[in-house]
C-alpha atoms as a PDB file:
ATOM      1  CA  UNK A   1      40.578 -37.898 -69.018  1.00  0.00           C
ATOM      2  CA  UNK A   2      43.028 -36.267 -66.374  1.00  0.00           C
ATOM      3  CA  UNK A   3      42.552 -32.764 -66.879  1.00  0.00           C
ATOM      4  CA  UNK A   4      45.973 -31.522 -66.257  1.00  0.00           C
ATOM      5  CA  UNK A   5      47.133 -33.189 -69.670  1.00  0.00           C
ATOM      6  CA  UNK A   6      49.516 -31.698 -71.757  1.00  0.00           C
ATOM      7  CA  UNK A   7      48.673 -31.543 -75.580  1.00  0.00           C
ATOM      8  CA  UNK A   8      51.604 -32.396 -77.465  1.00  0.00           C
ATOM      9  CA  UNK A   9      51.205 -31.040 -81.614  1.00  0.00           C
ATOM     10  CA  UNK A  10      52.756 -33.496 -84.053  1.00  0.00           C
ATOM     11  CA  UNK A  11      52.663 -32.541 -88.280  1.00  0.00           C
ATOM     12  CA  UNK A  12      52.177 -35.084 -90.600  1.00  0.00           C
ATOM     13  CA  UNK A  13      52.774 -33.181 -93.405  1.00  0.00           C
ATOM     14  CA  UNK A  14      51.939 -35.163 -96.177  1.00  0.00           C
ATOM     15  CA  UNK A  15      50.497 -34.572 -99.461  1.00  0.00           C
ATOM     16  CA  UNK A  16      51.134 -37.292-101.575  1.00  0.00           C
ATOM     17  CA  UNK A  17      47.642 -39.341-100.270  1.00  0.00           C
ATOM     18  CA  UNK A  18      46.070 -36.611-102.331  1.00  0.00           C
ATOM     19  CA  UNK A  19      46.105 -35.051-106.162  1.00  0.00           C
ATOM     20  CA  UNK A  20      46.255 -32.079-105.046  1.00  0.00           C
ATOM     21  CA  UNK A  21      49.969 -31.743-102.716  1.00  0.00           C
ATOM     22  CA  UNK A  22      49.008 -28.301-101.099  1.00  0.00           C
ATOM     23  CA  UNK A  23      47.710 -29.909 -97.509  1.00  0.00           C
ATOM     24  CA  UNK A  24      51.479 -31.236 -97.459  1.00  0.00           C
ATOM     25  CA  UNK A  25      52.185 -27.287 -95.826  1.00  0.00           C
ATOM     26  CA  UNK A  26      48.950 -27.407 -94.000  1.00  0.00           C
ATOM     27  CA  UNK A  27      51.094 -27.988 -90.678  1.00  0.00           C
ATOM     28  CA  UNK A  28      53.533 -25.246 -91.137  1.00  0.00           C
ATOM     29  CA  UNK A  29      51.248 -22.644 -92.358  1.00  0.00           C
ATOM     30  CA  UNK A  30      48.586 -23.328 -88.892  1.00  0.00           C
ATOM     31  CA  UNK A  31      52.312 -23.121 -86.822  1.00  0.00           C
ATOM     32  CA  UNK A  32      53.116 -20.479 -88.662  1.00  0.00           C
ATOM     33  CA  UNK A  33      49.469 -18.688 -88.030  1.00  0.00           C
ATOM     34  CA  UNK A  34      50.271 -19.068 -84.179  1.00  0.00           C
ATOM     35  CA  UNK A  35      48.237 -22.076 -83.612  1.00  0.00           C
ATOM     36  CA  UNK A  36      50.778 -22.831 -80.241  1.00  0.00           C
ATOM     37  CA  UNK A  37      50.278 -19.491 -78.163  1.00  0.00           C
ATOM     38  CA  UNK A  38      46.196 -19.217 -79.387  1.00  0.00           C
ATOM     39  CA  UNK A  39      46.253 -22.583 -77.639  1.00  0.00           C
ATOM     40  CA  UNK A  40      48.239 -21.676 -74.701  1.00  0.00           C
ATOM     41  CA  UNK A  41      46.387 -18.204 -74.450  1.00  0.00           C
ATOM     42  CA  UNK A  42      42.892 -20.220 -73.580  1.00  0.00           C
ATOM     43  CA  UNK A  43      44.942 -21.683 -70.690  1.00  0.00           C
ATOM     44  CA  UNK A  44      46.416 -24.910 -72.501  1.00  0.00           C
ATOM     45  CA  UNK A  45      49.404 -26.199 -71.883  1.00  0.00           C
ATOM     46  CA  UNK A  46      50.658 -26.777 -75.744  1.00  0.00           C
ATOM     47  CA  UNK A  47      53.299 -27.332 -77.874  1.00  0.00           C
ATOM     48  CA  UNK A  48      54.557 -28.652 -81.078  1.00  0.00           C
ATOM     49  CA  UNK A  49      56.192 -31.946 -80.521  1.00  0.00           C
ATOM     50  CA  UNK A  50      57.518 -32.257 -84.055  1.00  0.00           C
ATOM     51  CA  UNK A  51      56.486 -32.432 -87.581  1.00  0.00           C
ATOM     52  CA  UNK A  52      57.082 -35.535 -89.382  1.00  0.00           C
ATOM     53  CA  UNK A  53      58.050 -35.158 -93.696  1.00  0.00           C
ATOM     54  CA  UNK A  54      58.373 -37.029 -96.779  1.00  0.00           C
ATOM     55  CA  UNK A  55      60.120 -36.741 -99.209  1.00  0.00           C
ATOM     56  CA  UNK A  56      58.634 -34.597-102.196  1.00  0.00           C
ATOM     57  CA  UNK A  57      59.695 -37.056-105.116  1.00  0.00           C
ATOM     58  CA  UNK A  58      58.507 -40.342-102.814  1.00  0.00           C
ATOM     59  CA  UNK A  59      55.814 -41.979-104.504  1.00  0.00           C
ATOM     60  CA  UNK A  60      52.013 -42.195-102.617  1.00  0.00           C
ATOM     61  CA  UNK A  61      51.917 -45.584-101.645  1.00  0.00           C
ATOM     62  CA  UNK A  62      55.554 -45.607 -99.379  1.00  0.00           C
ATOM     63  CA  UNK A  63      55.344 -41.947 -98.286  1.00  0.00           C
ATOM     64  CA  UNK A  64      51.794 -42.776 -97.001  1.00  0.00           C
ATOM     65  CA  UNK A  65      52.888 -46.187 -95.544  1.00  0.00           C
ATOM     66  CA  UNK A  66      56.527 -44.474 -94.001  1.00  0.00           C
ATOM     67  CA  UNK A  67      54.794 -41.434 -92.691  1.00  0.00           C
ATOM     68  CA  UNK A  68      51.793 -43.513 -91.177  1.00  0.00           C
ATOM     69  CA  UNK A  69      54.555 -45.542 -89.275  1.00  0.00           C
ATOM     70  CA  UNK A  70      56.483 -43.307 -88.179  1.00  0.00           C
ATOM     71  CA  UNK A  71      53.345 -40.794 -86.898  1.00  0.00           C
ATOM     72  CA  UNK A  72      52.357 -44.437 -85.306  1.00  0.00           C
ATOM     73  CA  UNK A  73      55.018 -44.713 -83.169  1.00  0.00           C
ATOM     74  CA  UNK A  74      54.897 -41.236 -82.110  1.00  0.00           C
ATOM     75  CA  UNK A  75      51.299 -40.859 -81.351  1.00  0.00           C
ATOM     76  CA  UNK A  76      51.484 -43.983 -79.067  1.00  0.00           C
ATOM     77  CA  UNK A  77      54.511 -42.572 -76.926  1.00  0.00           C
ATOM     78  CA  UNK A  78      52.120 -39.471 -76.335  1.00  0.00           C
ATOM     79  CA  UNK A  79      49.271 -41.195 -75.210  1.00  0.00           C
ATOM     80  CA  UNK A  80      51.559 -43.637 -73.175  1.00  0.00           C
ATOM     81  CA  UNK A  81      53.191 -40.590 -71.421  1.00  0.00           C
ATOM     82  CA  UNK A  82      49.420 -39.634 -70.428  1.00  0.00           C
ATOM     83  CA  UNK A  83      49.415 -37.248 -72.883  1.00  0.00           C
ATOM     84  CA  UNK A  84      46.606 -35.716 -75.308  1.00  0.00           C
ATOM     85  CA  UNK A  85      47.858 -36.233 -79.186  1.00  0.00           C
ATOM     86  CA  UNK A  86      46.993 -33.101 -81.539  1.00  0.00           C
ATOM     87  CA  UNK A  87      47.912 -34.278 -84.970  1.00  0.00           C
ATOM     88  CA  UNK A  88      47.594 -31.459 -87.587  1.00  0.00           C
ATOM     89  CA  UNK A  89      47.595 -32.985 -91.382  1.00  0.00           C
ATOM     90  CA  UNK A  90      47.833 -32.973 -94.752  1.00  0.00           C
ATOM     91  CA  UNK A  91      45.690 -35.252 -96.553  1.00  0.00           C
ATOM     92  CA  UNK A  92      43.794 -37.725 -94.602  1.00  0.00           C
ATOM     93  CA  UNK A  93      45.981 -40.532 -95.469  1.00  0.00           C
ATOM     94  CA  UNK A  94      47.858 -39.557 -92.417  1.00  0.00           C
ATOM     95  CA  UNK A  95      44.716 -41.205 -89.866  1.00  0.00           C
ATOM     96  CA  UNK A  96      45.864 -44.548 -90.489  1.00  0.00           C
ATOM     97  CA  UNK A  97      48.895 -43.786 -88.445  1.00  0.00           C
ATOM     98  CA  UNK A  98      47.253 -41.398 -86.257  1.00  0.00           C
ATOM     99  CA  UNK A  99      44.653 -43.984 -84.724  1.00  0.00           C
ATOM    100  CA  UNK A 100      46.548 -46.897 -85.303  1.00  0.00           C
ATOM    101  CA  UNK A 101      49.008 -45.429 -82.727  1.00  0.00           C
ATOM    102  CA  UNK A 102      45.762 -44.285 -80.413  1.00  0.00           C
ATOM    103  CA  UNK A 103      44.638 -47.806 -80.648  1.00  0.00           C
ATOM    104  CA  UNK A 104      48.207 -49.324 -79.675  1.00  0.00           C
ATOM    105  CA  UNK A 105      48.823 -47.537 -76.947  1.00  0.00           C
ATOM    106  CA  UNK A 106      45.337 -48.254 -75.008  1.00  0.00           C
ATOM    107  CA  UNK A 107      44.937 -51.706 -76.500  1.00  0.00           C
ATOM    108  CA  UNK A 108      45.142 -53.315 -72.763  1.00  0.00           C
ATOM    109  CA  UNK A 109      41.882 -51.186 -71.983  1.00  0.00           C
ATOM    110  CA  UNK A 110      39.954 -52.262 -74.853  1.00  0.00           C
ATOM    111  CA  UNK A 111      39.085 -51.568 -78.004  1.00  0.00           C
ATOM    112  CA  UNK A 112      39.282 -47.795 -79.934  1.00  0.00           C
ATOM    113  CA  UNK A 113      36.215 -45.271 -80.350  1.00  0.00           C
ATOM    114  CA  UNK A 114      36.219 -42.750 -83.341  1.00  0.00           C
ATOM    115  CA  UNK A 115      34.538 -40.227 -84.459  1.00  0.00           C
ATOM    116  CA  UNK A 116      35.109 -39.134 -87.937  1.00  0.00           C
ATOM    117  CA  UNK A 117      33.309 -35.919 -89.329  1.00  0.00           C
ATOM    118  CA  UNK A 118      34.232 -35.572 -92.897  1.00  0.00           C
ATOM    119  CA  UNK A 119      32.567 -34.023 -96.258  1.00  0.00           C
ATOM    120  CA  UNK A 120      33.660 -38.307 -97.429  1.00  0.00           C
ATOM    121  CA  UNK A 121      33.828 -41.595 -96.402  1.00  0.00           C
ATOM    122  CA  UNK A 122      36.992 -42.120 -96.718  1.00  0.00           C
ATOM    123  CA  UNK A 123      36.531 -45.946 -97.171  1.00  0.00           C
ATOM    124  CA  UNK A 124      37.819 -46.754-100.676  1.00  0.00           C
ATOM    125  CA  UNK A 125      39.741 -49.753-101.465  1.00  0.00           C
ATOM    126  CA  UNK A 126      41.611 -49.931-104.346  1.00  0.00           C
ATOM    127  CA  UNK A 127      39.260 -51.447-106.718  1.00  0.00           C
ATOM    128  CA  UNK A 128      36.322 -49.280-106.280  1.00  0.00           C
ATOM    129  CA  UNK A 129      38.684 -45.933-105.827  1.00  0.00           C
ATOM    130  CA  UNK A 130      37.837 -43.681-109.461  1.00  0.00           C
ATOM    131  CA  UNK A 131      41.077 -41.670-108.682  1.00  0.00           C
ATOM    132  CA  UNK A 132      43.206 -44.474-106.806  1.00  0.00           C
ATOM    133  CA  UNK A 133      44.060 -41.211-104.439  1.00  0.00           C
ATOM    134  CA  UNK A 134      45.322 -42.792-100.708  1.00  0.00           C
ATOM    135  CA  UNK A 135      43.586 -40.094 -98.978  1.00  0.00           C
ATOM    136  CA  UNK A 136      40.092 -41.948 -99.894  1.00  0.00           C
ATOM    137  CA  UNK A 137      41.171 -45.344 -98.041  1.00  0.00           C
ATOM    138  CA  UNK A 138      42.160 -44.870 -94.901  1.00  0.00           C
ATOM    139  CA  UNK A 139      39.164 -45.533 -93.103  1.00  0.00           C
ATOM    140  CA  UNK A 140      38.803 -49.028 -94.977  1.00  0.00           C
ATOM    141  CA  UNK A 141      42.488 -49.689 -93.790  1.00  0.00           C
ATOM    142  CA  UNK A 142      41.874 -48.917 -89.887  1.00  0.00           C
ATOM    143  CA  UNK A 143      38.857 -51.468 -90.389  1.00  0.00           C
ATOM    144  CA  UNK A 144      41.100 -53.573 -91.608  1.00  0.00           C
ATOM    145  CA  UNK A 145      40.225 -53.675 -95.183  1.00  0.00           C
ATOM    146  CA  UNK A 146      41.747 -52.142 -98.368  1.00  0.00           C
ATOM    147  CA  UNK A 147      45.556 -51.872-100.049  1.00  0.00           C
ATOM    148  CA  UNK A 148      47.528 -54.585 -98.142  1.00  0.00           C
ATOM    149  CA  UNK A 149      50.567 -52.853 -97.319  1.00  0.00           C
ATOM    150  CA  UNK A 150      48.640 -49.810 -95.598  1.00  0.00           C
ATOM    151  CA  UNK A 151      46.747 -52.107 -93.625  1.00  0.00           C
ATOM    152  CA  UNK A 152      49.871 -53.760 -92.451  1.00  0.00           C
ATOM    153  CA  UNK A 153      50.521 -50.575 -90.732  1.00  0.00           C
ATOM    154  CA  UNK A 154      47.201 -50.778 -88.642  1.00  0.00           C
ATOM    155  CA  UNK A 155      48.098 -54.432 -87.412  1.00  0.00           C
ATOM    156  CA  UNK A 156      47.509 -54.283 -83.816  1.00  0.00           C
ATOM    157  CA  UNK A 157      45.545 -50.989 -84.202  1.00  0.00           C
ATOM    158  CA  UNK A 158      41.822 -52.024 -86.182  1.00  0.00           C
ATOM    159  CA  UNK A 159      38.927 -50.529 -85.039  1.00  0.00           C
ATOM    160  CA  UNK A 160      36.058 -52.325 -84.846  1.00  0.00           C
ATOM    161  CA  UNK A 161      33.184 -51.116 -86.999  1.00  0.00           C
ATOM    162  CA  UNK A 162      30.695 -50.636 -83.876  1.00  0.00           C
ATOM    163  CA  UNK A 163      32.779 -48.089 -82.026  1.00  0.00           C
ATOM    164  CA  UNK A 164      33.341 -46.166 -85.493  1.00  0.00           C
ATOM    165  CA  UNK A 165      30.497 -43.652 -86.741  1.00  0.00           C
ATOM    166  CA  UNK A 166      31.027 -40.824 -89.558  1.00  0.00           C
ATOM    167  CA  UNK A 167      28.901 -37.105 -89.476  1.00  0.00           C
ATOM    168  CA  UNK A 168      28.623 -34.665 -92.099  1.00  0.00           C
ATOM    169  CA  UNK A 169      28.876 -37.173 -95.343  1.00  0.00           C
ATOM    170  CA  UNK A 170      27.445 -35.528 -98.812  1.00  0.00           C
ATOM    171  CA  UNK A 171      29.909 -36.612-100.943  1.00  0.00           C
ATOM    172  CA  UNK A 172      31.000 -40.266-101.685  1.00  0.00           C
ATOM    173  CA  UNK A 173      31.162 -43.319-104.015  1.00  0.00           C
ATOM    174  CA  UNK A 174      28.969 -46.932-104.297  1.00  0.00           C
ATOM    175  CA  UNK A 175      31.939 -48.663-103.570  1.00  0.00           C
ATOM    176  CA  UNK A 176      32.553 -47.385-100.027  1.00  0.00           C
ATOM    177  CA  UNK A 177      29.214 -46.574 -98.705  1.00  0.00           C
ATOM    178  CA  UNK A 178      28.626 -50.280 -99.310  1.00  0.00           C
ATOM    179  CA  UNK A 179      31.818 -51.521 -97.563  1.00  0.00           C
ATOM    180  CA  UNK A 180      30.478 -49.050 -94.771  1.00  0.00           C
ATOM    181  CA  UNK A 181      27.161 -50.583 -94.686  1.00  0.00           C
ATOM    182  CA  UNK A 182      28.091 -54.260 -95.073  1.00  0.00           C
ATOM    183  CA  UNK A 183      30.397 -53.436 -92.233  1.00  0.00           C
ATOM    184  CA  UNK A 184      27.632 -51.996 -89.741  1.00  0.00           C
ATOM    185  CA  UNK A 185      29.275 -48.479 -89.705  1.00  0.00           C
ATOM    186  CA  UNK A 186      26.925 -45.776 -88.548  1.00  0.00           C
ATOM    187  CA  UNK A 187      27.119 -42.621 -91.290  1.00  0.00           C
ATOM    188  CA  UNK A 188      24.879 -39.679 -90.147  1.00  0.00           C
ATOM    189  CA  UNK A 189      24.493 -38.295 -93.489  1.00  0.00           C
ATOM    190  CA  UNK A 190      23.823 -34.236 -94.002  1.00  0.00           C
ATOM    191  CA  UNK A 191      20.336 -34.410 -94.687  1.00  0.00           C
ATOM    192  CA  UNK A 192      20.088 -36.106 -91.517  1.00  0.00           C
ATOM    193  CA  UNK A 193      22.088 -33.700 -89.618  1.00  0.00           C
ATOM    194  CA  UNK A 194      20.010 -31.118 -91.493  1.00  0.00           C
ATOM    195  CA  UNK A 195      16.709 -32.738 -90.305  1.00  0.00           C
ATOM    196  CA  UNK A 196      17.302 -34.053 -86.772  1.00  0.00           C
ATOM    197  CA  UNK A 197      19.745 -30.902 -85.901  1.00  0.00           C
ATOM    198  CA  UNK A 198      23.777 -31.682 -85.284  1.00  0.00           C
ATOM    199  CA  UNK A 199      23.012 -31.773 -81.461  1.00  0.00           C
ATOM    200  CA  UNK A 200      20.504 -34.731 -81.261  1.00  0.00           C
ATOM    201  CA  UNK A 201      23.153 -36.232 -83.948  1.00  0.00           C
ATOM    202  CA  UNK A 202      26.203 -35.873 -81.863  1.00  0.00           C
ATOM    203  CA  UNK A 203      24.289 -37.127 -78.604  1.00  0.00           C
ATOM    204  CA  UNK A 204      23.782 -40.634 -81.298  1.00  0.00           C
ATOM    205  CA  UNK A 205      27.448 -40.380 -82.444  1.00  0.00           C
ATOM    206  CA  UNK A 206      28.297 -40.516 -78.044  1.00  0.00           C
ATOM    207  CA  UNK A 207      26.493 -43.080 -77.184  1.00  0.00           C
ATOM    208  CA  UNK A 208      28.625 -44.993 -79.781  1.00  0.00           C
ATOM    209  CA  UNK A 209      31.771 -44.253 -78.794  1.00  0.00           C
ATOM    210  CA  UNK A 210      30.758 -44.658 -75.012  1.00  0.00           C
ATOM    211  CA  UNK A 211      30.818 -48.360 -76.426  1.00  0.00           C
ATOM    212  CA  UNK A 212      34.378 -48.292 -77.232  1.00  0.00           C
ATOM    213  CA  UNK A 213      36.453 -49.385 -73.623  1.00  0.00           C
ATOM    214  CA  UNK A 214      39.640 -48.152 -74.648  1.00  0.00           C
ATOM    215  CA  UNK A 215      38.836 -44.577 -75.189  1.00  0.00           C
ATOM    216  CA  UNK A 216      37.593 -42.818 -78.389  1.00  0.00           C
ATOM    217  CA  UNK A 217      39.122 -39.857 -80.260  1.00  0.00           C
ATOM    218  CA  UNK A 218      38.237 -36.795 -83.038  1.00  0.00           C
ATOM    219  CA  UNK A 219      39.093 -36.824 -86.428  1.00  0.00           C
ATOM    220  CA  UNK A 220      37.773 -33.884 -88.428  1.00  0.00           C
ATOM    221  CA  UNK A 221      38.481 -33.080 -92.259  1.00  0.00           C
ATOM    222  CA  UNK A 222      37.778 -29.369 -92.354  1.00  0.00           C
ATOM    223  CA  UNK A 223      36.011 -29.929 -95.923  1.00  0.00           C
ATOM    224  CA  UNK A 224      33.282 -31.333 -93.636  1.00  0.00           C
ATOM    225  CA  UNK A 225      32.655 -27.479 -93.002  1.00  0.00           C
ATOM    226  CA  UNK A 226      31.009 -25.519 -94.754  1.00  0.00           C
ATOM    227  CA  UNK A 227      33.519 -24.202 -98.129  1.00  0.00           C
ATOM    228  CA  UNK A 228      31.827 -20.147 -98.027  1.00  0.00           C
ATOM    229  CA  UNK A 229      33.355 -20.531 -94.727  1.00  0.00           C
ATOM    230  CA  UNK A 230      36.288 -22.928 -94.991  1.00  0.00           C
ATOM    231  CA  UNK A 231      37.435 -22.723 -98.701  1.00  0.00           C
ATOM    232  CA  UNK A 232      40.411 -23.563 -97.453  1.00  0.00           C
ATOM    233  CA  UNK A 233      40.962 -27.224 -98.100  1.00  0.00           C
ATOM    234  CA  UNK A 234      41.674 -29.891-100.862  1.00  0.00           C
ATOM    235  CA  UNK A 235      38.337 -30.900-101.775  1.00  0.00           C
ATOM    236  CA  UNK A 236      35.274 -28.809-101.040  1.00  0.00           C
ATOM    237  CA  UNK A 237      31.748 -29.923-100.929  1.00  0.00           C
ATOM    238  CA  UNK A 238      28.861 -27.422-100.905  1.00  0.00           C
ATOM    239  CA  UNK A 239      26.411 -27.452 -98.208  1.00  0.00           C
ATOM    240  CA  UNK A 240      28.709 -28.058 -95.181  1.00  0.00           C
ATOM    241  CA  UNK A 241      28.561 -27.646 -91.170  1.00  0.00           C
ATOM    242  CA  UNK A 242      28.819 -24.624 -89.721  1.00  0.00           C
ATOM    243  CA  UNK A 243      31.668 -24.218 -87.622  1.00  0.00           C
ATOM    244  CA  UNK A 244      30.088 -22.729 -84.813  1.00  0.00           C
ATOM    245  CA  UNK A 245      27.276 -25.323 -84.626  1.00  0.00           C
ATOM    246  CA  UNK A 246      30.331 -27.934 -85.276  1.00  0.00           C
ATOM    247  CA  UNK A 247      32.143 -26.571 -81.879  1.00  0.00           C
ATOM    248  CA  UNK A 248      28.998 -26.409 -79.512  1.00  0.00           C
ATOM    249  CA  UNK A 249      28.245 -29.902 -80.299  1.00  0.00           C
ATOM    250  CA  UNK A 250      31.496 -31.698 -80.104  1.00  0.00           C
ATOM    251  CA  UNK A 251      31.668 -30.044 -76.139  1.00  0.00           C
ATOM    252  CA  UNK A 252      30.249 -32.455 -74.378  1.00  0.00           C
ATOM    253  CA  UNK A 253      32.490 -34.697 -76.496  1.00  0.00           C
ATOM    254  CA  UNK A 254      35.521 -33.066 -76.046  1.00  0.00           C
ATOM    255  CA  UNK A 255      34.754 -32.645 -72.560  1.00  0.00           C
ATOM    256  CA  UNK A 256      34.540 -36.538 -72.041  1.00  0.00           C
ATOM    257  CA  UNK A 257      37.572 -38.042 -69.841  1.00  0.00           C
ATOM    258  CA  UNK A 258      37.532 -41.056 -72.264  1.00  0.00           C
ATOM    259  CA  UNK A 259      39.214 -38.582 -74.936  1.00  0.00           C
ATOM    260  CA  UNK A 260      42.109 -39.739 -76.922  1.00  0.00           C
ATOM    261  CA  UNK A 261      43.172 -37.790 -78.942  1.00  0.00           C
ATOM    262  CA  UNK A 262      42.192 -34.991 -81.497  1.00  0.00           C
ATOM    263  CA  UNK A 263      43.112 -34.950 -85.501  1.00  0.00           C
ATOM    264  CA  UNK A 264      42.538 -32.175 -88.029  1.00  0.00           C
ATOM    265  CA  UNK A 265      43.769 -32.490 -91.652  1.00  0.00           C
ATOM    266  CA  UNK A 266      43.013 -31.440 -94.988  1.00  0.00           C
ATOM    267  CA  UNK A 267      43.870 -27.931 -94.470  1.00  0.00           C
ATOM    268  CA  UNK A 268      45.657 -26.100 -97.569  1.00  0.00           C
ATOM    269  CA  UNK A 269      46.699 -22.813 -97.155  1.00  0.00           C
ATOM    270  CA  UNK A 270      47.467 -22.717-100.951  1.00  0.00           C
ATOM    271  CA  UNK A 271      43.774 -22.369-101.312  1.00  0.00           C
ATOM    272  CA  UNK A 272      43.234 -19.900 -98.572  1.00  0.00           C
ATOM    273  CA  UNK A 273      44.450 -16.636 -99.819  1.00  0.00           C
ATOM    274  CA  UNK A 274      42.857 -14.240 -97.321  1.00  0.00           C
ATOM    275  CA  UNK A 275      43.514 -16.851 -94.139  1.00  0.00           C
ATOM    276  CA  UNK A 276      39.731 -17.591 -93.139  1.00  0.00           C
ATOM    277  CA  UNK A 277      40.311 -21.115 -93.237  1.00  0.00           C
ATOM    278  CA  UNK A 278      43.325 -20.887 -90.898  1.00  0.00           C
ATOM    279  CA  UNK A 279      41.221 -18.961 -88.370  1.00  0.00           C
ATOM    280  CA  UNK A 280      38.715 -21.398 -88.158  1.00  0.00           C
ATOM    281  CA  UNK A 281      41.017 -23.901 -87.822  1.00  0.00           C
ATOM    282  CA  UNK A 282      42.568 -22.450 -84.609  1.00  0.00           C
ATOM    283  CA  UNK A 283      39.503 -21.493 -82.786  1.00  0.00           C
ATOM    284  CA  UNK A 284      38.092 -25.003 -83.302  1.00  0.00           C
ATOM    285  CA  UNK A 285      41.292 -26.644 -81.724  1.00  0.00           C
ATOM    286  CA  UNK A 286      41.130 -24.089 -79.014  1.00  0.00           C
ATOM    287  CA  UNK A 287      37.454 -24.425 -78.556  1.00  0.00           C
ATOM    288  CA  UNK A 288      37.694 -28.569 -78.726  1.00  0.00           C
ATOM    289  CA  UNK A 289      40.917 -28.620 -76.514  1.00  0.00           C
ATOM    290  CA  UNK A 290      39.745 -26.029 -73.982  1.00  0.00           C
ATOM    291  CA  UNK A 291      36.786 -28.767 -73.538  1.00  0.00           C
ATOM    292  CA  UNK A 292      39.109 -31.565 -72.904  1.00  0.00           C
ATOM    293  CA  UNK A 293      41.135 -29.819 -70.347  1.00  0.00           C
ATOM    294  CA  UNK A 294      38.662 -27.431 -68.298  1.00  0.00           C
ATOM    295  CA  UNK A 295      35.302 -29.089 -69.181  1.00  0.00           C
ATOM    296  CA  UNK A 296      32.183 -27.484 -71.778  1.00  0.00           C
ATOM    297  CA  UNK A 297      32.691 -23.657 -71.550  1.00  0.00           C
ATOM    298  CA  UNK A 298      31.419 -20.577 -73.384  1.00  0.00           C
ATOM    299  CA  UNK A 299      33.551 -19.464 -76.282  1.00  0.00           C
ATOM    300  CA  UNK A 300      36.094 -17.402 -75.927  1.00  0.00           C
ATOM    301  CA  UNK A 301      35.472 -15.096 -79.083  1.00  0.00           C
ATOM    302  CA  UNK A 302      32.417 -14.481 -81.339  1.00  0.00           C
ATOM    303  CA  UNK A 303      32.659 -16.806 -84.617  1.00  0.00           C
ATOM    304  CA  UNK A 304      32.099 -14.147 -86.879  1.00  0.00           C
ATOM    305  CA  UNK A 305      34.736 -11.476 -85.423  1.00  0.00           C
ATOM    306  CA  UNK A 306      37.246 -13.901 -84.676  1.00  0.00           C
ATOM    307  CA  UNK A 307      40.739 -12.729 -86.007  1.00  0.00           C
ATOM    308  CA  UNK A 308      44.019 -14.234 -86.595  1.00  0.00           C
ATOM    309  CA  UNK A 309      47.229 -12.712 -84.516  1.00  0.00           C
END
């Protein structure tokens, strides 16, 4: 990756992917929380491209499949312009637009790494979904599998299960670990990541996205942290990554020239009264981004004294 990249922030702010609605202000509240100057303090060159909406009363399935296009479209132009893509969510819905747009725009090069740390798979299709929630399918429809007219969306965008591997899973149905596994899709489950250590697991999860030709990118659900020290997200699983451990291994990552583009969703500040979440949110996009554009580094700030401005 040229180093002298400029990140460019684009909100999906959507909630209707989920039950709960409160990630929909996810992207305001981190804007509002001074995610732009923490970034541009650590020497980035950042700033908020735009936030993309629904409409509140729209119903899941075309504010999920309207948003995704739209963030498509947008996410593609960045990348095209040589640009490094920071999409802040709502619910995770908003990836299939997110990496289909990665995908499009470096299609020529070859095909589309990912990374995807989350508390879930992620990989329901509609008939095995117990809560038919969107947020629970996108990673089925960027495989190409799943509700028809969300998978439209990714046409000319599917990953291909090989370059695709999850990290932190604890929490997820039959259904989708089996369309995971019939797929070949590498999950590095918590009790491995507890055994092996989330180094030796993120030196695994490189060597598959090395695979990918076209690039890879970052998507991380902050519910795959930790909830005593992110509670503030839509659906929290015990027995999470630690942040800190979380940022030292993604560096070599992050650090790699072959990287995309970087997503973070499922923050809600509606359950993150006292604004812990939103801190930890900030110093991992700083920490993450500060990789891509000047290489692995020491951070900036202890973990456990880090503040909010």
């Amino acid at each position: 990756m040229t180093k002298s990249r400029s990140i460019q922030i684009v909100g999906a702010a959507i909630g209707q992917g989920a039950q709960d609605h409160g990630c929909a202000s996810g992207p305001q509240a981190l804007r509002s929380a001074g995610l732009v100057p923490r970034l541009q303090a650590r020497g980035l060159s950042a700033a908020w491209e735009t936030t993309l909406r629904t409409e509140a009363a729209t119903a899941p399935l075309p504010a999920v499949r309207g948003l995704s296009a739209r963030l498509s479209q947008r996410v593609k132009g960045i990348v095209q312009a040589g640009e490094l893509p920071l999409v802040i969510g709502g619910d995770h819905s908003c990836a299939i637009g997110t990496w289909r747009g990665v995908a499009a725009a470096t299609a020529t090069r070859g095909p589309l790494g990912l990374l995807w740390i989350d508390a879930h798979m992620d990989a329901h299709v509609p008939a095995t979904s117990p809560s038919g929630a969107l947020h629970g399918m996108p990673l089925a429809c960027l495989l190409g599998y799943g509700e028809e007219s969300l998978v439209d969306v990714t046409r000319g965008g599917c990953l291909r299960p090989e370059n695709v591997c999850l990290v932190g899973v604890r929490s997820f149905e039959d259904g989708e670990a089996e369309l995971l596994a019939r797929f070949g899709v590498r999950v590095f489950f918590m009790d491995e990541v507890r055994r092996r250590g989330l180094p030796a697991v993120m030196q695994d999860a490189q060597r598959i996205l090395r695979r990918a030709a076209g690039g890879f990118g970052i998507t991380l659900d902050i519910d795959a942290l930790d909830p005593r020290e992110a509670p503030g997200v839509g659906s929290p699983v015990p027995g999470g990554l630690s942040a800190e451990a979380l940022s030292r291994s993604l560096a070599p990552l992050a650090a790699d020239e072959r990287m995309l583009a970087l997503e973070i969703v499922e923050y809600n500040p509606l359950r993150d009264s006292e604004g812990r979440t939103a801190a930890v949110v900030c110093k991992l996009a700083g920490d993450i981004l500060s990789c891509a554009a000047h290489g692995p580094v020491a951070a900036s700030t202890p973990w456990a004294t880090e503040q909010l401005v």
